[in-house]
C-alpha atoms as a PDB file:
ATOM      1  CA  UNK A   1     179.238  63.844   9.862  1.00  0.00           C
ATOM      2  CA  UNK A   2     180.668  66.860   9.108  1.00  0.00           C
ATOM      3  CA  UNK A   3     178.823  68.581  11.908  1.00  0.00           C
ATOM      4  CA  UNK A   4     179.594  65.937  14.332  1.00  0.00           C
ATOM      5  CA  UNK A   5     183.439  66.984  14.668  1.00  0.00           C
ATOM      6  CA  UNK A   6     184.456  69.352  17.004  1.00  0.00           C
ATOM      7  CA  UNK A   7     187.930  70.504  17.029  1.00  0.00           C
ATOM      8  CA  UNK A   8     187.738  72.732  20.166  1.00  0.00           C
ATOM      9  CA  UNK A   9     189.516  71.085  22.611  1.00  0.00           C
ATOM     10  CA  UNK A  10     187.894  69.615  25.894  1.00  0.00           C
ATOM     11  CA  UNK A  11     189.387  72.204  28.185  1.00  0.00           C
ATOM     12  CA  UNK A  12     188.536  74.455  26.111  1.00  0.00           C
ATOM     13  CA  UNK A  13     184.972  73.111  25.846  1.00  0.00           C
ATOM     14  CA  UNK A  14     184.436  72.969  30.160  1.00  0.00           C
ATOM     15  CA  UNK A  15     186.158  76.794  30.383  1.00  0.00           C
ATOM     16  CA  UNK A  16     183.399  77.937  28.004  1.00  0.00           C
ATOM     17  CA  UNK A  17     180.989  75.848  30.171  1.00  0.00           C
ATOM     18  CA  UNK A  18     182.516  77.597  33.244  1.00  0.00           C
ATOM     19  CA  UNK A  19     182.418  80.944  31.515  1.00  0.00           C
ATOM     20  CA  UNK A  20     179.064  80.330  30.481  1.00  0.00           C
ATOM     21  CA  UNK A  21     177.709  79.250  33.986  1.00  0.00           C
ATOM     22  CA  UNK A  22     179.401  82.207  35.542  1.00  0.00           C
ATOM     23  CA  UNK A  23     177.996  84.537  33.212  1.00  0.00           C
ATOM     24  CA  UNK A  24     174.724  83.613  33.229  1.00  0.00           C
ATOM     25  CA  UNK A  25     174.928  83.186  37.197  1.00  0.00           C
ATOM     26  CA  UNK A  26     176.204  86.521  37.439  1.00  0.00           C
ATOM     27  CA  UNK A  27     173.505  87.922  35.598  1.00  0.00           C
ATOM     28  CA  UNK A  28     170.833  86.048  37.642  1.00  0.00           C
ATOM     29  CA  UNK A  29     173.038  87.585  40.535  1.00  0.00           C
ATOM     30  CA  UNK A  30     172.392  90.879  39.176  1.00  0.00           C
ATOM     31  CA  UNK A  31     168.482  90.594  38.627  1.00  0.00           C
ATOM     32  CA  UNK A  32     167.799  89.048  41.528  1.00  0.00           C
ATOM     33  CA  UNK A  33     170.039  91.580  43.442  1.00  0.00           C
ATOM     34  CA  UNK A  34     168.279  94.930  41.290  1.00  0.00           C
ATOM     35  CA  UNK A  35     164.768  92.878  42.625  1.00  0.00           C
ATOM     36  CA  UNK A  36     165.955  93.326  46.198  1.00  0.00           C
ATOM     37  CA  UNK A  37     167.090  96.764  45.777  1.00  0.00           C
ATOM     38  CA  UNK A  38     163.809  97.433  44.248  1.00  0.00           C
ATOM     39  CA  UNK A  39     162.013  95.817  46.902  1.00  0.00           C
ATOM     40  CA  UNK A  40     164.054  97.859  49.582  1.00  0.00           C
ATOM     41  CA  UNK A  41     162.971 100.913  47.759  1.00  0.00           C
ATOM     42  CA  UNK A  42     159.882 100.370  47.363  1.00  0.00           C
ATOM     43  CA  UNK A  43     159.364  99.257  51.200  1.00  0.00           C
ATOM     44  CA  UNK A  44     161.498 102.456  52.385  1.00  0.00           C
ATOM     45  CA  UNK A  45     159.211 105.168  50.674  1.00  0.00           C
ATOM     46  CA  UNK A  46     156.303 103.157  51.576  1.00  0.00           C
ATOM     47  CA  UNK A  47     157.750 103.083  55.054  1.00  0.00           C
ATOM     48  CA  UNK A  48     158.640 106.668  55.257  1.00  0.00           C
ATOM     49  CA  UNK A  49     155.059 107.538  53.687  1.00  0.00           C
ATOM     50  CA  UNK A  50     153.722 105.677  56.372  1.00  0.00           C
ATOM     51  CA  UNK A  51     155.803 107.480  58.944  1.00  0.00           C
ATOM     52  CA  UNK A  52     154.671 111.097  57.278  1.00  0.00           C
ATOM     53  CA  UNK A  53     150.672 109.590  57.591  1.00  0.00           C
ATOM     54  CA  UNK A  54     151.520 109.239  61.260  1.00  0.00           C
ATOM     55  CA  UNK A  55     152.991 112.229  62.271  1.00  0.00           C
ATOM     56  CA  UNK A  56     149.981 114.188  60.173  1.00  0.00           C
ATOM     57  CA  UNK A  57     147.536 112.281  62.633  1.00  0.00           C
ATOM     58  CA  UNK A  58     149.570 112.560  65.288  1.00  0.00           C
ATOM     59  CA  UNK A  59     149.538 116.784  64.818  1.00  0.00           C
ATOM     60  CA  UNK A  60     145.904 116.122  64.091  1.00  0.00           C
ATOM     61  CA  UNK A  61     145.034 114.469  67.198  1.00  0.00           C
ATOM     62  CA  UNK A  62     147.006 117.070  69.192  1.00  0.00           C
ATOM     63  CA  UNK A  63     145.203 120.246  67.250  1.00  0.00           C
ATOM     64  CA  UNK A  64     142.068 118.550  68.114  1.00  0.00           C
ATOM     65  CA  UNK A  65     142.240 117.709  71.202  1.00  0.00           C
ATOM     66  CA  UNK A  66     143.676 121.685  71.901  1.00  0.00           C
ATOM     67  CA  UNK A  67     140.805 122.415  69.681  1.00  0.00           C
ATOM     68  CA  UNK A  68     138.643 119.929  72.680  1.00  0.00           C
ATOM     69  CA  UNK A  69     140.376 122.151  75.357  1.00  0.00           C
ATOM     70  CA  UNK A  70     139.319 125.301  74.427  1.00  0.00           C
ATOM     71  CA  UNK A  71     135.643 123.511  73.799  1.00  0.00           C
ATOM     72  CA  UNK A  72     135.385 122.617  77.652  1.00  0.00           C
ATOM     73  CA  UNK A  73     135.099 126.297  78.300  1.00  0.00           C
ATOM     74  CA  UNK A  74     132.707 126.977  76.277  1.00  0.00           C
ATOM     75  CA  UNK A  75     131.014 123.839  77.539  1.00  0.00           C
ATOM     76  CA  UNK A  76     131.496 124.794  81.099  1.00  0.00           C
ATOM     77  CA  UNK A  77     129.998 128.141  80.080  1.00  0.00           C
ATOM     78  CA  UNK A  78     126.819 126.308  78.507  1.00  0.00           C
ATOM     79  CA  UNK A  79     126.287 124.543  81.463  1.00  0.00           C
ATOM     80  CA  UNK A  80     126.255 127.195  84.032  1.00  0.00           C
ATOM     81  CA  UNK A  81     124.166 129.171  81.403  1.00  0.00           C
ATOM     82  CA  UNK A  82     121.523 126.628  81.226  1.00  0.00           C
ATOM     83  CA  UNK A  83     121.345 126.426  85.372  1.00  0.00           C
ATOM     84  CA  UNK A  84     120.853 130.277  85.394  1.00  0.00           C
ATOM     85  CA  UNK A  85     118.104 129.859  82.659  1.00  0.00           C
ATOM     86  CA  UNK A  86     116.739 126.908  84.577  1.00  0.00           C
ATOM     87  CA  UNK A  87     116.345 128.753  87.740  1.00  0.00           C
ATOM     88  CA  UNK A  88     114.859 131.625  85.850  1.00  0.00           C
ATOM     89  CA  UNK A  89     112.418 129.892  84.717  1.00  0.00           C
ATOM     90  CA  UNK A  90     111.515 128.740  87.723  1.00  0.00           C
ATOM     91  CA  UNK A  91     111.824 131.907  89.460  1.00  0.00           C
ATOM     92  CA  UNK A  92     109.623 133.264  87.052  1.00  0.00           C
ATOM     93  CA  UNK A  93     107.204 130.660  87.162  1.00  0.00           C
ATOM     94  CA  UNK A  94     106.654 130.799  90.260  1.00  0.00           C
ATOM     95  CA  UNK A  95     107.495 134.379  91.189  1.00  0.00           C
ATOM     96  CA  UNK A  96     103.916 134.903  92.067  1.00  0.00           C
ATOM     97  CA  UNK A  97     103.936 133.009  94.672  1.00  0.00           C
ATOM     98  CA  UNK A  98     106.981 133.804  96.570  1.00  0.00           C
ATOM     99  CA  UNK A  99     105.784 137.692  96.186  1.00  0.00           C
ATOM    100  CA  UNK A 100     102.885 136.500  98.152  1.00  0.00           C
ATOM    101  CA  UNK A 101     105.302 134.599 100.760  1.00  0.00           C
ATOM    102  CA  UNK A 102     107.155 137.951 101.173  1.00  0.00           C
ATOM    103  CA  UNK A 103     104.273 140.208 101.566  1.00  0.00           C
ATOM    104  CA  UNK A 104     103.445 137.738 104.260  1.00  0.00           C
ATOM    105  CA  UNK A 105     106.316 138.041 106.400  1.00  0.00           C
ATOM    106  CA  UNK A 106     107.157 141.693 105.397  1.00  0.00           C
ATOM    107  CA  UNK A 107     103.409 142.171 107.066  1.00  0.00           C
ATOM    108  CA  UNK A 108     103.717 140.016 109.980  1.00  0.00           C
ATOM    109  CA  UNK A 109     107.081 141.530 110.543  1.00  0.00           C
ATOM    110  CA  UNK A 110     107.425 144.536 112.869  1.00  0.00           C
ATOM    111  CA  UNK A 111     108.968 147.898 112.297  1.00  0.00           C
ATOM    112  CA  UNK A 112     111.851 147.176 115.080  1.00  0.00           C
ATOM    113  CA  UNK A 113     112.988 143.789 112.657  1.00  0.00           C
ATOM    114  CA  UNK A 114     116.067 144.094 110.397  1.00  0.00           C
ATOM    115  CA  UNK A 115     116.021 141.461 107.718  1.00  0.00           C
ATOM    116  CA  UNK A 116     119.939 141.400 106.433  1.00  0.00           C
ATOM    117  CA  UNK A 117     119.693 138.581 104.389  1.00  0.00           C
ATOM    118  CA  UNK A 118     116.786 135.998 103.192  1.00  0.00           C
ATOM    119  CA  UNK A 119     117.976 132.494 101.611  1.00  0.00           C
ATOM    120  CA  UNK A 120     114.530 131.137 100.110  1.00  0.00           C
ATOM    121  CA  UNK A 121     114.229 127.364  99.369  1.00  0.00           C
ATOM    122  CA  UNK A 122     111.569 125.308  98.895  1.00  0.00           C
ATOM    123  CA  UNK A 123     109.686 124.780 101.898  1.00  0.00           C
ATOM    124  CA  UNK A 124     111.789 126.773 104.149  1.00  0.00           C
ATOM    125  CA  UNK A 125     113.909 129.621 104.484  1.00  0.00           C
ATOM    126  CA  UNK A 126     116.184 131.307 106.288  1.00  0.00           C
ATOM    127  CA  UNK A 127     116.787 134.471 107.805  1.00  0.00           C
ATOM    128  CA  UNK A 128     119.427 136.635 109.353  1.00  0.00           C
ATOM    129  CA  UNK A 129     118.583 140.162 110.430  1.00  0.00           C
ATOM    130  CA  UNK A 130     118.865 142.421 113.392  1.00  0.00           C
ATOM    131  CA  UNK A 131     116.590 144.020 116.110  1.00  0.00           C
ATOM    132  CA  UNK A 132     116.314 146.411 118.874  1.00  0.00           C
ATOM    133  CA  UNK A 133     115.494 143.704 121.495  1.00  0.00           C
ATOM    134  CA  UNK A 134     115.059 140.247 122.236  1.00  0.00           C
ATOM    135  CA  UNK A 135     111.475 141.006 122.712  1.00  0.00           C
ATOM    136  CA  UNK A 136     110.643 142.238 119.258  1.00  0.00           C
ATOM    137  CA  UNK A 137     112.636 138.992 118.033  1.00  0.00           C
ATOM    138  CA  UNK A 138     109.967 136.640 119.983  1.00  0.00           C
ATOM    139  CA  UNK A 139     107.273 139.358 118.590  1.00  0.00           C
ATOM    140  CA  UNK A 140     108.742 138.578 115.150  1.00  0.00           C
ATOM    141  CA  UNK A 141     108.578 134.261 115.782  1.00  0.00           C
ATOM    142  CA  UNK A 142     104.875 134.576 117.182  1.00  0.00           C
ATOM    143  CA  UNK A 143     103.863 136.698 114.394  1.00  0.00           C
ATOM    144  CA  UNK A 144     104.964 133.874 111.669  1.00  0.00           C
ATOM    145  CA  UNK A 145     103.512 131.185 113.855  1.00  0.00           C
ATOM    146  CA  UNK A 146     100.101 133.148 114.267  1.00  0.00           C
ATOM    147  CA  UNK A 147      97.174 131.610 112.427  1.00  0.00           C
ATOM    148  CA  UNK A 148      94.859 134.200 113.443  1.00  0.00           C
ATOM    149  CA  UNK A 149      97.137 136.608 112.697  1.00  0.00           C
ATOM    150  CA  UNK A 150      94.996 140.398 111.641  1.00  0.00           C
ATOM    151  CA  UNK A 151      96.322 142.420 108.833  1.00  0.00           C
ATOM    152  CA  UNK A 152      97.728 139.312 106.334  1.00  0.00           C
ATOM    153  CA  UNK A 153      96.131 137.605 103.502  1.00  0.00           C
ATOM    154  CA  UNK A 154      93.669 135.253 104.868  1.00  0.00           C
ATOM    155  CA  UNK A 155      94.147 132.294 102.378  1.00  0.00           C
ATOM    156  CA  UNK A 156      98.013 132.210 103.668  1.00  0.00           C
ATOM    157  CA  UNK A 157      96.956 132.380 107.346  1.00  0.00           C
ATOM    158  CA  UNK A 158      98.581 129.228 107.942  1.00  0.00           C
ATOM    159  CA  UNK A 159     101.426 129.212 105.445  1.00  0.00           C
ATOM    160  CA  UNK A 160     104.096 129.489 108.076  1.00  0.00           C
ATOM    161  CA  UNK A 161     104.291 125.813 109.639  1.00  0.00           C
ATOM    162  CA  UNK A 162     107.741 125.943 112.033  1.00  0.00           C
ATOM    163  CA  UNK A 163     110.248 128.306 113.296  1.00  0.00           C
ATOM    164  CA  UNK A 164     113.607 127.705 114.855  1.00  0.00           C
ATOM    165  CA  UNK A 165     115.297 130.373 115.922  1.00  0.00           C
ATOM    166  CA  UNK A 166     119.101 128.861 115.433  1.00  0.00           C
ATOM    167  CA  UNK A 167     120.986 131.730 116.881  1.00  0.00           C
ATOM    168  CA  UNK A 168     120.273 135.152 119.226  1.00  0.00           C
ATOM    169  CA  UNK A 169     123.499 137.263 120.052  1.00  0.00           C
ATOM    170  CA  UNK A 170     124.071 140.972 121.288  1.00  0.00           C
ATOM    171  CA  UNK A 171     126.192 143.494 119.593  1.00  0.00           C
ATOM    172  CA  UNK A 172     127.572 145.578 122.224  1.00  0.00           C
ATOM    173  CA  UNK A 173     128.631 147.777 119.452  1.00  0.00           C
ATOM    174  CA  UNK A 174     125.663 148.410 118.199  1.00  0.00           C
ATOM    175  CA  UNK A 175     123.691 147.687 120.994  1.00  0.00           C
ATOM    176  CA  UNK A 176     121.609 145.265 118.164  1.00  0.00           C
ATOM    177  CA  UNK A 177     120.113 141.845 118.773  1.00  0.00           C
ATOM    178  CA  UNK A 178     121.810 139.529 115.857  1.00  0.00           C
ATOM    179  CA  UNK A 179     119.609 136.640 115.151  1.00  0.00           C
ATOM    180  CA  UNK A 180     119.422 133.721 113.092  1.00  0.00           C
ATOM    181  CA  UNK A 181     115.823 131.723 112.542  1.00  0.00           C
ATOM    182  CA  UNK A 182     115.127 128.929 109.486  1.00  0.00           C
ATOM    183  CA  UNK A 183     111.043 129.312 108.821  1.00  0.00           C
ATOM    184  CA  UNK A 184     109.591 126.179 107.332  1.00  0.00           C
ATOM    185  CA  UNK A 185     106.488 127.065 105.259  1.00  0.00           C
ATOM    186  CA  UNK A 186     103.541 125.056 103.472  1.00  0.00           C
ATOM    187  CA  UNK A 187     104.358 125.691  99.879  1.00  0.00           C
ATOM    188  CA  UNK A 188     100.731 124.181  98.831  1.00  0.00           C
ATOM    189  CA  UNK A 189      99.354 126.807 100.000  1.00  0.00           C
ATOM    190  CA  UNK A 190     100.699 129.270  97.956  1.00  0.00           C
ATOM    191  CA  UNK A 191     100.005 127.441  94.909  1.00  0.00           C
ATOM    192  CA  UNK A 192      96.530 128.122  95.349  1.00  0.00           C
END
């Protein structure tokens, strides 16, 4: 029974309780606020990582889409160089042809005809030029539209189908007829 007695007394007994309690609630305090702090930590560097990661894409993004800017030239570039290669091509192609369609109406033209300018499509062209007189202009339209025309290349007798003379002025300056005709023509035919 020895072991039974206790001689601290009972005030003394609850301020070691107290003590005890606050101690160990202290130190539960503690951990639980160094868990927090750690937590905070943690989530601020991952946050500010985070942040870093963003602003590296975001300069990313913006270098590449410069990087895309400078592109579109070269893309514009590509483009119009594959329409000049395209119409080469077909210029070539078919360059045989329209050098037959220009003998023709460099033959069936007349020596008093100007031709300033020729805008070939297909099927039809047109042409701006100049002459001495309104006569030789007519000459020039009834020459085209001629199917027994003498002198041309017999298989393109009938290449020239229409022709619509769009404008006739004078120059007084000159003392030049200005015209203005669009020729429509049977592209078929020069196939052949």
């Amino acid at each position: 029974m020895a072991g039974d007695i206790n001689l601290i007394p009972q005030s003394e007994v609850v301020e070691q309780i107290k003590t005890k309690a606050v101690k160990t609630s202290t130190l539960v305090a503690l951990i639980f606020l160094g868990v927090v702090v750690l937590i905070c930590t943690y989530l601020f560097i991952v946050t500010g990582s985070i942040k870093k990661q963003i602003s590296a894409a975001d300069s990313a993004i913006a270098s590449l889409r410069g990087r895309i800017n400078e592109l579109s030239l070269v893309e514009i570039s590509a483009r119009n160089l594959d329409k000049k290669y395209k119409v080469l091509n077909t210029l070539f192609a078919q360059r045989p042809k329209y050098s037959a369609l220009l003998e023709e109406l460099n033959i069936r033209k007349s020596k008093q005809i100007t031709i300033d300018s020729l805008d070939l499509k297909i099927g039809s062209m047109n042409i701006s030029g100049s002459a001495g007189n309104y006569i030789a202009i007519a000459g020039f339209v009834n020459n085209l539209l001629d199917k027994t025309f003498e002198g041309g290349n017999a298989k393109l007798k009938e290449v020239f189908t229409t022709v619509s003379l769009n404008s006739v002025s004078l120059e007084k300056s000159t003392n030049e007829v200005r015209f203005f005709i669009v020729v429509n023509y049977n592209d078929s035919l020069l196939k052949q």
